[in-house]
N, C-alpha and C. Protein backbone atom coordinates (compact mmCIF):
# COMPACT_ATOMS: atom_id res chain seq x y z
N UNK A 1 -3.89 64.04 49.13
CA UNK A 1 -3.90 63.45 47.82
C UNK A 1 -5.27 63.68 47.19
N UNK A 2 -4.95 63.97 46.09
CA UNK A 2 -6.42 63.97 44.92
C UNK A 2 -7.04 62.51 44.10
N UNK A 3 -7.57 62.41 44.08
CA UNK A 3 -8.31 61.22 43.52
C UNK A 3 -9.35 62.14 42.41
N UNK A 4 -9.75 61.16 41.23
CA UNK A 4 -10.38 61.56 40.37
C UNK A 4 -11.87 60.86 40.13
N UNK A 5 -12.56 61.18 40.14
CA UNK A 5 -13.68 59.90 40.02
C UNK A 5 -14.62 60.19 38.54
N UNK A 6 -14.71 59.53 38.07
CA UNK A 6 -15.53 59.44 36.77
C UNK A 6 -16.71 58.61 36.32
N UNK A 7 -17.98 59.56 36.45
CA UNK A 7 -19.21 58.95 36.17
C UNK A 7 -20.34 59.27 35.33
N UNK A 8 -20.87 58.44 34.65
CA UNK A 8 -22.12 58.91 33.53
C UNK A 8 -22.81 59.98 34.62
N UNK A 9 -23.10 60.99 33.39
CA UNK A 9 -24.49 62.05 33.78
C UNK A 9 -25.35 61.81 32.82
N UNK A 10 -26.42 61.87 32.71
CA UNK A 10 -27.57 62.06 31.66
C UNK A 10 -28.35 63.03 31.75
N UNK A 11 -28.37 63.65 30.89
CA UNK A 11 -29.05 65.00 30.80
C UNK A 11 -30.25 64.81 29.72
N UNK A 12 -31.79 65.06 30.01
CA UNK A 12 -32.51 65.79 28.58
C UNK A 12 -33.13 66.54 28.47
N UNK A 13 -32.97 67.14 27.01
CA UNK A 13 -33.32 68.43 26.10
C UNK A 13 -34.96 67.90 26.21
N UNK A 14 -35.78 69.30 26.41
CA UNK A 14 -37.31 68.80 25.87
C UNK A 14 -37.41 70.23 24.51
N UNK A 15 -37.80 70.32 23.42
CA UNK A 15 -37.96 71.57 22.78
C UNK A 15 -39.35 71.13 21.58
N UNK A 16 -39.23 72.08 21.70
CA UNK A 16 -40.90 71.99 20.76
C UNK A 16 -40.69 73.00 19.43
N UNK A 17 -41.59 72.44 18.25
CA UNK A 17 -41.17 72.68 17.36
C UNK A 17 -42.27 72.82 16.85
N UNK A 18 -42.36 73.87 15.18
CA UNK A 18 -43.63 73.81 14.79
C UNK A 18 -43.50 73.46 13.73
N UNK A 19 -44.62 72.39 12.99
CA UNK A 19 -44.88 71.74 12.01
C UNK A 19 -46.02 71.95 11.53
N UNK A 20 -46.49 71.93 10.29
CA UNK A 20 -47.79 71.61 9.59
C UNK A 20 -48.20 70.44 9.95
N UNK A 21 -49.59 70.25 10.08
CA UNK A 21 -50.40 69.03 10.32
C UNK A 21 -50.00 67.68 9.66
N UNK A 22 -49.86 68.18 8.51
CA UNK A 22 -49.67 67.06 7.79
C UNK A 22 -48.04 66.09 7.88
N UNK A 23 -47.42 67.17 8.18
CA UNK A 23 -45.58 66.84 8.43
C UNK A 23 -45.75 66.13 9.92
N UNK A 24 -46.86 66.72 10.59
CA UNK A 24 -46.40 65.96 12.30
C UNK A 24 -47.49 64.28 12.06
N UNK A 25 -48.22 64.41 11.46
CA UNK A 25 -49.00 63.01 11.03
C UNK A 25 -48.25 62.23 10.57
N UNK A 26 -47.18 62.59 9.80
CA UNK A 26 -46.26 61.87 8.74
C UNK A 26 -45.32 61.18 9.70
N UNK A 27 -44.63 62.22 10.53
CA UNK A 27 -43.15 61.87 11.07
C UNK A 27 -43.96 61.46 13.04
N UNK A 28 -45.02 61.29 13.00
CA UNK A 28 -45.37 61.08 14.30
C UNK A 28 -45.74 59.41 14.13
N UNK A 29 -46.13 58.96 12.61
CA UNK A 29 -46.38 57.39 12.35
C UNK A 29 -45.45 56.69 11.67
N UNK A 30 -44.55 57.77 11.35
CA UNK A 30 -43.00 57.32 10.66
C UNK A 30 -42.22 55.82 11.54
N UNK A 31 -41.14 55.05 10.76
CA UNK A 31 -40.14 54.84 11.36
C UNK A 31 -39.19 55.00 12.20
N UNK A 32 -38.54 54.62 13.39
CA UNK A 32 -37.96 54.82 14.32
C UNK A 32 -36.40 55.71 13.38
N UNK A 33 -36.00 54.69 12.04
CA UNK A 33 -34.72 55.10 11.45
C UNK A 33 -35.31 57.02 10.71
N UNK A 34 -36.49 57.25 10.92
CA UNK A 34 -36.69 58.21 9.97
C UNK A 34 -37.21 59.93 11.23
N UNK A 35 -38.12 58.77 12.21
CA UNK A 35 -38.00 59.66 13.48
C UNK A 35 -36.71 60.33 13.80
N UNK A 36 -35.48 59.73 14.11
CA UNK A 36 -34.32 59.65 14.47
C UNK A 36 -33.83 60.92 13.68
N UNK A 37 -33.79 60.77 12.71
CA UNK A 37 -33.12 61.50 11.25
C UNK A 37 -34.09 63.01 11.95
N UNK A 38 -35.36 62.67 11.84
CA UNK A 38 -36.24 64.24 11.97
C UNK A 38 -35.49 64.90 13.05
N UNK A 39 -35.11 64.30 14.50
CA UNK A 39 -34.59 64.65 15.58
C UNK A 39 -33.15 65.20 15.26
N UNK A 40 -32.34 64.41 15.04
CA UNK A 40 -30.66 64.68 14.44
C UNK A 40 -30.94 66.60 13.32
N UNK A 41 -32.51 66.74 12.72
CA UNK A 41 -32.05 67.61 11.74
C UNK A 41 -32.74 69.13 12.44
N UNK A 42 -33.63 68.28 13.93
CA UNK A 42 -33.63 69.66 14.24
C UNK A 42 -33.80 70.44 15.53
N UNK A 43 -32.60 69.61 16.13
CA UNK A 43 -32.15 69.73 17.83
C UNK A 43 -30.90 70.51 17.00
N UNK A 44 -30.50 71.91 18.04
CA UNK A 44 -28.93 72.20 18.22
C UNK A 44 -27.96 71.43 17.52
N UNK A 45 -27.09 72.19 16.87
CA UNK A 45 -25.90 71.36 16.79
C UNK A 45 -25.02 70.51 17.99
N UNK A 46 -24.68 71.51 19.03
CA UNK A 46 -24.11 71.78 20.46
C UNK A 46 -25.02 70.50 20.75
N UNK A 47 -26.01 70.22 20.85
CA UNK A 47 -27.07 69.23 21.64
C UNK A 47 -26.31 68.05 21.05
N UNK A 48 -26.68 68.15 19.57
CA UNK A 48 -26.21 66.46 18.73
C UNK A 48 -25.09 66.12 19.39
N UNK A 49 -24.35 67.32 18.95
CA UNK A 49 -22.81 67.08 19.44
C UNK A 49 -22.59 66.02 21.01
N UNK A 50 -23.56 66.19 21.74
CA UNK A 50 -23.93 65.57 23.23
C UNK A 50 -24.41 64.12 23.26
N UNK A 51 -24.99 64.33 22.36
CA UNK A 51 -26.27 62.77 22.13
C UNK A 51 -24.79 61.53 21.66
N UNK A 52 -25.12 60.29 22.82
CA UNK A 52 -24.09 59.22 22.90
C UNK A 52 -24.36 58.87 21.18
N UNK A 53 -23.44 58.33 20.90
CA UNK A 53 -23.23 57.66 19.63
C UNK A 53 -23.85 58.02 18.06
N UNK A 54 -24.34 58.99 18.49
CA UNK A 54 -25.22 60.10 17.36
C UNK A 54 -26.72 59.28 16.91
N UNK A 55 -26.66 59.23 15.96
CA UNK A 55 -27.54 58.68 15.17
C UNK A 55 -28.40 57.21 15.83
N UNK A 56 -26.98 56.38 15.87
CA UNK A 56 -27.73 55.05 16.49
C UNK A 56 -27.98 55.44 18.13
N UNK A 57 -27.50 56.12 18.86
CA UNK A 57 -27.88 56.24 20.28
C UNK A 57 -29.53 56.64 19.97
N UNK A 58 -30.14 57.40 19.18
CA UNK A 58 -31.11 58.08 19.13
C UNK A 58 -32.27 57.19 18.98
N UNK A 59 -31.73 56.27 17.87
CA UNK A 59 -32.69 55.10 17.51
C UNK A 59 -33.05 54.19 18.63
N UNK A 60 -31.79 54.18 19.42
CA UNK A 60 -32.08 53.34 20.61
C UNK A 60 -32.47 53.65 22.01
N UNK A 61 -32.31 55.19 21.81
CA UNK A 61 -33.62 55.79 22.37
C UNK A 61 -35.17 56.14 22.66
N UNK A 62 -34.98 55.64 21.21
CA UNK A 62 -36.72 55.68 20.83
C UNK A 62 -36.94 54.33 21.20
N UNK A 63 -36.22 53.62 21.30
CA UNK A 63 -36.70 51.98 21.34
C UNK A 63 -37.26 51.92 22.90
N UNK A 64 -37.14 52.44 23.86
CA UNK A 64 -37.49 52.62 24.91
C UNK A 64 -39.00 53.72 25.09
N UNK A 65 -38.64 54.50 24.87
CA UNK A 65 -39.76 55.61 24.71
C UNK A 65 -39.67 56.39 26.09
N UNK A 66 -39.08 56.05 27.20
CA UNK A 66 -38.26 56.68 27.75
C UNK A 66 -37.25 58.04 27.76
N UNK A 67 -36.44 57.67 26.60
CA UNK A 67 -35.38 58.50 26.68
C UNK A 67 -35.44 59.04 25.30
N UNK A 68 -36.33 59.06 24.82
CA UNK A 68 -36.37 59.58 23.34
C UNK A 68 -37.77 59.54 22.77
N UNK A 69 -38.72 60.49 22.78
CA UNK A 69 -39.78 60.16 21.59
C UNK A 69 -40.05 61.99 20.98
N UNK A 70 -40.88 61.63 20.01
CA UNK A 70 -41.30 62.35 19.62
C UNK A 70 -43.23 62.47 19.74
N UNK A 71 -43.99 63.30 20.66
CA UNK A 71 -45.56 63.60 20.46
C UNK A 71 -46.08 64.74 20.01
N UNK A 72 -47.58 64.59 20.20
CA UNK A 72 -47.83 65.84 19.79
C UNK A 72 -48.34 66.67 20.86
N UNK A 73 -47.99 67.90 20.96
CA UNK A 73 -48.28 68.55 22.30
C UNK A 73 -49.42 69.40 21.92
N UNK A 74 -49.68 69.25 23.00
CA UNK A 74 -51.39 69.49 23.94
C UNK A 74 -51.35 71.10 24.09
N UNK A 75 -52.36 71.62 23.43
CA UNK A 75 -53.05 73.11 23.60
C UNK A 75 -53.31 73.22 25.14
């Protein structure tokens, strides 16, 4: 006999992106609702498509800092 078993995976994307100084100052001291939005406009479609609950999963990702942030990366 077969049995089926079904369980969360969590997977994450790391990708780096390039911005003007002034755009990563902006959206690095931004709002969590506006962070969120920056992320949603420029991860993969295929990726979003992945991310639990879209939009609000993201926000409540950042709320942790864990499973969601946005920094600035190191030369």
């Amino acid at each position: 006999m077969k049995i089926e078993i079904k369980y969360p995976f969590i997977c994450f994307n790391i990708i780096q992106i390039d911005v003007d100084d002034d755009k990563a100052e902006e959206i690095l001291n931004d709002c969590q609702e506006n962070q969120a939005q920056f992320i949603i406009d420029n991860i993969p479609v295929d990726d979003y498509l992945m991310v639990p609950n879209g939009k609000k999963g993201i926000v409540s990702a950042l709320d942790t800092d864990i499973y969601a942030h946005i920094k600035e990366v190191k030369p």
